[in-house]
N, C-alpha and C. Protein backbone atom coordinates (compact mmCIF):
# COMPACT_ATOMS: atom_id res chain seq x y z
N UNK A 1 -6.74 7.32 26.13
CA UNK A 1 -7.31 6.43 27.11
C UNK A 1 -8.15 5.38 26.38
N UNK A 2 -8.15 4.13 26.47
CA UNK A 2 -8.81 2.82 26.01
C UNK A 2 -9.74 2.39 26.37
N UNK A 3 -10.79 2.12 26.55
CA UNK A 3 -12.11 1.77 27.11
C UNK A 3 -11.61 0.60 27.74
N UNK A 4 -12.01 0.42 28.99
CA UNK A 4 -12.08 -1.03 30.12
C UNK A 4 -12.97 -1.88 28.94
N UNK A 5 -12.28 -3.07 28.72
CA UNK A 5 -12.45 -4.09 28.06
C UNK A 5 -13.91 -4.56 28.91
N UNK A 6 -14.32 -4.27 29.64
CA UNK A 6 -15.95 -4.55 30.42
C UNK A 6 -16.57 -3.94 29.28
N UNK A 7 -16.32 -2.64 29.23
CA UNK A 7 -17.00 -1.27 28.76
C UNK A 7 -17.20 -2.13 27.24
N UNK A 8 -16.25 -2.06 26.24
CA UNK A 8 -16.13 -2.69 25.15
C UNK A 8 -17.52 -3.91 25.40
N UNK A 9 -17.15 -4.83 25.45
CA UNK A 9 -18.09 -5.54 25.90
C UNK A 9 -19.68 -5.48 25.94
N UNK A 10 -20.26 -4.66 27.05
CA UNK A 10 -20.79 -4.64 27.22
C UNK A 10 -21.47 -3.21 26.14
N UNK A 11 -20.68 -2.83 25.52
CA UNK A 11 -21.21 -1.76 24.40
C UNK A 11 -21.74 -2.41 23.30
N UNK A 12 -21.12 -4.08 23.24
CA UNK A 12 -21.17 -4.94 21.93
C UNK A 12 -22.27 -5.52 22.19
N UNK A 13 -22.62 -5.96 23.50
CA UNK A 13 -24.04 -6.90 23.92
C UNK A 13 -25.32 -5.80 23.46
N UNK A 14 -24.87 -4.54 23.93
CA UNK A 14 -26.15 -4.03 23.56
C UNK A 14 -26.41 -2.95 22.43
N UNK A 15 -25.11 -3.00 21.43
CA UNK A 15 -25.34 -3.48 19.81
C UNK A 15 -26.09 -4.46 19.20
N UNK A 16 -25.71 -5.83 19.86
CA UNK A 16 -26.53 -6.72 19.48
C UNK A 16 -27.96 -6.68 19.78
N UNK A 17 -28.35 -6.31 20.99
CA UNK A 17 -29.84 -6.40 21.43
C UNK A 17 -30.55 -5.07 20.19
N UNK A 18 -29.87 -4.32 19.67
CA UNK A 18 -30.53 -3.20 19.38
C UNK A 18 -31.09 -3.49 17.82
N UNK A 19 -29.86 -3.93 17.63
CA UNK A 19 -29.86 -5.18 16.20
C UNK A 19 -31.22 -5.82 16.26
N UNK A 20 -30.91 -6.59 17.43
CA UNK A 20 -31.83 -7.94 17.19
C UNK A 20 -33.48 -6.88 17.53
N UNK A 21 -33.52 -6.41 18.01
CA UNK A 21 -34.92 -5.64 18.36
C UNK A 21 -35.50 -5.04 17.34
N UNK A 22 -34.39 -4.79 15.90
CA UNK A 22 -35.05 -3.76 14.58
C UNK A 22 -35.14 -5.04 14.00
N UNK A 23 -34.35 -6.40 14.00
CA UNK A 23 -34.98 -7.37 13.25
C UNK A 23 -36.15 -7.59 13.67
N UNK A 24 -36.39 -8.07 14.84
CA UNK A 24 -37.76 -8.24 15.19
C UNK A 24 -38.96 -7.62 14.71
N UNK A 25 -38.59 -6.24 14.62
CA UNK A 25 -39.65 -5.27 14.67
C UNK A 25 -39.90 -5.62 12.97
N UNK A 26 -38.97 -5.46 11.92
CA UNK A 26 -39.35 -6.05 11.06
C UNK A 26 -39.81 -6.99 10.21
N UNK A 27 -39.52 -7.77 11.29
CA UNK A 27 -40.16 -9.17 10.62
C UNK A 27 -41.33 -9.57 11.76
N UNK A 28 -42.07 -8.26 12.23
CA UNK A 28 -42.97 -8.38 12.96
C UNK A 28 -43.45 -9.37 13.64
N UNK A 29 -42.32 -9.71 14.68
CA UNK A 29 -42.12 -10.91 15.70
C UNK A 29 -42.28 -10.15 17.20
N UNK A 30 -44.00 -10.35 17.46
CA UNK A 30 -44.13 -9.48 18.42
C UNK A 30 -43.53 -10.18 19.58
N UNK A 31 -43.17 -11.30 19.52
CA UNK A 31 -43.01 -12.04 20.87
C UNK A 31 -41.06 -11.44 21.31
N UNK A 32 -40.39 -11.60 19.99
CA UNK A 32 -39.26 -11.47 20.01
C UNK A 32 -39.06 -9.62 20.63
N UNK A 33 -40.10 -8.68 19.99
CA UNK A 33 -39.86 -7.38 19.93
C UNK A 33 -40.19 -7.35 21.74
N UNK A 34 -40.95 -7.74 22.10
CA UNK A 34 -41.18 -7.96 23.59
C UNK A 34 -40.51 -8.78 24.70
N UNK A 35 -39.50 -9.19 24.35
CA UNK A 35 -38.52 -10.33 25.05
C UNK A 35 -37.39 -9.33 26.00
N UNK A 36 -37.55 -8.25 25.38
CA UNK A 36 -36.26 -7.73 26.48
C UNK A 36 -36.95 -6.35 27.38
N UNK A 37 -38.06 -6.51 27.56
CA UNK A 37 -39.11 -5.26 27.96
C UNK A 37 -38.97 -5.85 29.41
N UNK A 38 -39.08 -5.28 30.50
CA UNK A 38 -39.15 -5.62 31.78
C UNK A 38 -40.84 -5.20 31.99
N UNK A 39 -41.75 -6.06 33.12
CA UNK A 39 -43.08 -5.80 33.35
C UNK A 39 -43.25 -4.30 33.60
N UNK A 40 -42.42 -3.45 33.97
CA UNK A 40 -43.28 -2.33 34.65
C UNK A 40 -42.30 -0.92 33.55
N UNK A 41 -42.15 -1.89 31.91
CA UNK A 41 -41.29 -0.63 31.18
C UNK A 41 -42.39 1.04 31.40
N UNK A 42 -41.74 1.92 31.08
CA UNK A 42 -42.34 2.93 30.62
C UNK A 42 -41.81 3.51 29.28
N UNK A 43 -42.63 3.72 28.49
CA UNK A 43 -41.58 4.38 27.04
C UNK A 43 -42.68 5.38 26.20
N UNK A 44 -41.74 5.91 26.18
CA UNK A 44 -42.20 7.76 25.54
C UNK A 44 -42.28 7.58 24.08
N UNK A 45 -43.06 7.54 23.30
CA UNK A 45 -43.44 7.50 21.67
C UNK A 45 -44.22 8.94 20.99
N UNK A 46 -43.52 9.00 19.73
CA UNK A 46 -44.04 10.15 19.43
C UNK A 46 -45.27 10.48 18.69
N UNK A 47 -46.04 9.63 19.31
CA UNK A 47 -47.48 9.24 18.76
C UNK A 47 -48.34 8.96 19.85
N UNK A 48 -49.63 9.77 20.01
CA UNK A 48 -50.33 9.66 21.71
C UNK A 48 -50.52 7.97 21.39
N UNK A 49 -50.51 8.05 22.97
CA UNK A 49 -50.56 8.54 23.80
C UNK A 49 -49.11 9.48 24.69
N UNK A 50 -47.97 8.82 23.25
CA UNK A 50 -46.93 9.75 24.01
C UNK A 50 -45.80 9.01 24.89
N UNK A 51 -46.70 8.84 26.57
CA UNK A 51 -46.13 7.69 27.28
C UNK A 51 -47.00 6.45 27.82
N UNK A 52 -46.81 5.76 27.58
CA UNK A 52 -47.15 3.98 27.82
C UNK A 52 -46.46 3.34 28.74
N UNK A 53 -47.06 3.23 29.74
CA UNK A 53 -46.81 2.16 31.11
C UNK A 53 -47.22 0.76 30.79
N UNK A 54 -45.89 -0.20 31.47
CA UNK A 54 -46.23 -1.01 31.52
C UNK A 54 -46.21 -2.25 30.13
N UNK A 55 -45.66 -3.25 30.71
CA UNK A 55 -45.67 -4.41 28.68
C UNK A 55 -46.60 -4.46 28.25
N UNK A 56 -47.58 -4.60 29.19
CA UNK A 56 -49.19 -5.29 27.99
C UNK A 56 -49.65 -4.24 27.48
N UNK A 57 -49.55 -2.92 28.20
CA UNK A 57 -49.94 -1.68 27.07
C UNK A 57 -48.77 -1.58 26.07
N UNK A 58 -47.77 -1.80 26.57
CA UNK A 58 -46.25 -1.75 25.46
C UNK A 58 -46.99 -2.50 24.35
N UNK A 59 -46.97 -3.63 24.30
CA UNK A 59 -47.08 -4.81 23.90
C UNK A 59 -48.87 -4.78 22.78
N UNK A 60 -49.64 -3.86 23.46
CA UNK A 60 -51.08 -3.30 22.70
C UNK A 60 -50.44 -2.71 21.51
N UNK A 61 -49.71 -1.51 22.01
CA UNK A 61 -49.28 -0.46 20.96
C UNK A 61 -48.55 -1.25 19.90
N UNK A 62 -47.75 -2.32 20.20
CA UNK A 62 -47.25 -2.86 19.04
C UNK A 62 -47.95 -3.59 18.35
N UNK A 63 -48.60 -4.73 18.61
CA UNK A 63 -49.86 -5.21 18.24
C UNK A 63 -50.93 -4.41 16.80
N UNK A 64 -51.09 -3.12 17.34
CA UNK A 64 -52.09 -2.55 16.76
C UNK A 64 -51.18 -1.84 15.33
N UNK A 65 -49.67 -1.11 15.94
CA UNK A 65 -48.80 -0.14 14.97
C UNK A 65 -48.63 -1.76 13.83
N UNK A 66 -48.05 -2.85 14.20
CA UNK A 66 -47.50 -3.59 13.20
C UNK A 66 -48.24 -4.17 12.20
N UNK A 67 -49.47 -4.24 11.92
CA UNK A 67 -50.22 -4.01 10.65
C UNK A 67 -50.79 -3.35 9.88
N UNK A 68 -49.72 -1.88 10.24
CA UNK A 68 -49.96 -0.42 9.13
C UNK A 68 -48.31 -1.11 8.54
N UNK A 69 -47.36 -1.62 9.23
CA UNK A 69 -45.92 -1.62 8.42
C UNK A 69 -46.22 -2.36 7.20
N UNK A 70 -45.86 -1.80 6.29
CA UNK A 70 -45.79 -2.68 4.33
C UNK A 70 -44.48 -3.70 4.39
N UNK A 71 -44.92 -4.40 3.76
CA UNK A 71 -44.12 -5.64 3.20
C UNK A 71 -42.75 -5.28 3.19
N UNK A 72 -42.66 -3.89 2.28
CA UNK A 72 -41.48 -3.91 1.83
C UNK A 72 -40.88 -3.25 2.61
N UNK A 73 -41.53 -2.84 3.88
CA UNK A 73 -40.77 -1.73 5.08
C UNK A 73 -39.26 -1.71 5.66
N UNK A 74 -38.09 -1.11 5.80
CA UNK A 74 -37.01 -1.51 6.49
C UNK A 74 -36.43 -0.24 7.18
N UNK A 75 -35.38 -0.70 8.17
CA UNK A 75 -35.47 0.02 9.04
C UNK A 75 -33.81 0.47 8.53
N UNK A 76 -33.06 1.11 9.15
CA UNK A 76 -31.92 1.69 9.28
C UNK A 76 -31.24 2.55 10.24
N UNK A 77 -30.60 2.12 11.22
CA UNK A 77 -30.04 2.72 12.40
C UNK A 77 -28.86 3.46 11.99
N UNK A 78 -28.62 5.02 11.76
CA UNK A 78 -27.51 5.76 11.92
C UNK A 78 -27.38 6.54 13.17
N UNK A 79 -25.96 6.75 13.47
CA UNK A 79 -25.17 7.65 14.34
C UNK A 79 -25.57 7.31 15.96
N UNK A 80 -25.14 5.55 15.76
CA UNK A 80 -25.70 5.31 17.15
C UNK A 80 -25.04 5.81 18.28
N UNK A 81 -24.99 5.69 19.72
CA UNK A 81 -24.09 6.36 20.80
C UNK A 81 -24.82 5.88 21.51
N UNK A 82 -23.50 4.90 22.59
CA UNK A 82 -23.95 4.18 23.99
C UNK A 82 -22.98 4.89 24.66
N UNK A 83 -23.22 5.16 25.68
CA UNK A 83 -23.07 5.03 26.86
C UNK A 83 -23.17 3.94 28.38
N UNK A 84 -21.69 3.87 28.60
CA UNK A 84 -22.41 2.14 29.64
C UNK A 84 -20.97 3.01 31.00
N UNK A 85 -21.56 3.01 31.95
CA UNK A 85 -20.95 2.70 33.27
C UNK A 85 -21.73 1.85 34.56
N UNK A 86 -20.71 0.95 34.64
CA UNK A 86 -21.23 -0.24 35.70
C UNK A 86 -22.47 -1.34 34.88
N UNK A 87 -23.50 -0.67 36.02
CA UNK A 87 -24.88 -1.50 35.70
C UNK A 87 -25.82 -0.79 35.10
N UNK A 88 -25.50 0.84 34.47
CA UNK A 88 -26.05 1.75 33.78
C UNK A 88 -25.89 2.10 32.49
N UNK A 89 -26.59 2.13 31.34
CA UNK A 89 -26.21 2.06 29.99
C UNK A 89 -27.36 3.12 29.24
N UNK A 90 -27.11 4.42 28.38
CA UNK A 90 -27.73 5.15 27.83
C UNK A 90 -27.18 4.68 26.15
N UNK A 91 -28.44 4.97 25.44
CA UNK A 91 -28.07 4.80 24.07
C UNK A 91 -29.00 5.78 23.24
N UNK A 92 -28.75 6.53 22.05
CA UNK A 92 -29.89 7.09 21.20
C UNK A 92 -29.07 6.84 19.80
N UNK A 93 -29.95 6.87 18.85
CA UNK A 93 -29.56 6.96 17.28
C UNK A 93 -31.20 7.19 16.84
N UNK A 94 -30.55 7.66 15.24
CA UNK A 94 -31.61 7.80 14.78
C UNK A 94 -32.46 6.59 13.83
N UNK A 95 -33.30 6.48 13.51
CA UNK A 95 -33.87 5.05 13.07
C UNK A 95 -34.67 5.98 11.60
N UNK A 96 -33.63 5.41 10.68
CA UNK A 96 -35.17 5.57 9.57
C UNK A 96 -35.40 5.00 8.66
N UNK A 97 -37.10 5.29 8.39
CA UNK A 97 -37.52 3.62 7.75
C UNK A 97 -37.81 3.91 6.18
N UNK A 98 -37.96 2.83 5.84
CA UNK A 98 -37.43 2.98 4.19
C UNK A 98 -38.30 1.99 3.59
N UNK A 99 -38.61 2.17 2.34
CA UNK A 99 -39.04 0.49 1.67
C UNK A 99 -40.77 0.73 1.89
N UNK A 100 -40.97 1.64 1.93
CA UNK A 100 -42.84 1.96 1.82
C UNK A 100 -43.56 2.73 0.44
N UNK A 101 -44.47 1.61 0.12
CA UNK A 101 -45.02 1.50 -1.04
C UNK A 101 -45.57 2.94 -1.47
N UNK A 102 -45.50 3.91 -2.60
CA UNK A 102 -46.36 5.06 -2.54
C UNK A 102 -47.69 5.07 -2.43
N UNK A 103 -48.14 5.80 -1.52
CA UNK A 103 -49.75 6.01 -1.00
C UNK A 103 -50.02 5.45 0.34
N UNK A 104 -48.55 4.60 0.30
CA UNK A 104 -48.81 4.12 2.27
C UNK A 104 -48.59 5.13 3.45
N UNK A 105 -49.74 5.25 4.19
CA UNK A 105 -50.07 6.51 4.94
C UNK A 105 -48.95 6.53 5.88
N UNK A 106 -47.90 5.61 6.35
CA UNK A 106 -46.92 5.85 6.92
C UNK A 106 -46.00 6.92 6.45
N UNK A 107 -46.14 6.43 5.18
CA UNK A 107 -44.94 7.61 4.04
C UNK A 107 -44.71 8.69 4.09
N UNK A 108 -45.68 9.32 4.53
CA UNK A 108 -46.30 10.59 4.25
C UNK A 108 -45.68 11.56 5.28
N UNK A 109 -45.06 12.65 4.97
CA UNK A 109 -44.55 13.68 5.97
C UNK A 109 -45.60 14.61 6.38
N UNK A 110 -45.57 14.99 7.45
CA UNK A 110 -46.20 15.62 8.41
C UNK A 110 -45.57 16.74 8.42
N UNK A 111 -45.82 17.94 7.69
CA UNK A 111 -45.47 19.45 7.76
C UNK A 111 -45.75 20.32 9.26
């Protein structure tokens, strides 16, 4: 069975957004990283507070996280997986970041 050429499609648009959202984030373009957030997002982070209502708290948390990221920081998206029917679209992968200087407290694993 072939994916409805919609499906295709619309799997590629939001490849691209996912793309364009880790560029952002790296080249710490808060305006860009905040461009596809709707006013009333909610999003679950694994750092309290955890969950964050709302862009301008979205939009705090990034603010404050993007001047611990190092220069040389980069990101890397493996084993992505969308899901899209209709006007509904699920996606997860894993993201990991790379390119941090030794002694930068990001680096550091948490046992």
């Amino acid at each position: 069975m072939t994916p409805e050429p919609t499906t295709a499609h619309d799997e590629a648009q939001l490849e691209q957004l996912i793309a364009d959202q880790m560029s952002a984030i790296r080249e710490k373009d808060l305006d860009r990283i905040m461009n596809s957030y709707a006013p009333d997002v909610v999003v679950f982070d694994v750092k309290p507070p955890l969950q964050i209502k709302g862009a301008d708290a979205f939009r705090w948390m990034w603010e404050v996280c993007l001047r611990y990221f190092a220069a040389s920081w980069k990101t890397e998206i493996r084993d992505l997986s969308l899901t899209v029917s209709g006007d509904l679209a699920f996606g997860h992968w894993l993201c990991r970041s790379t390119g941090m200087e030794d002694g930068h407290p990001a680096s550091q694993t948490l046992l």
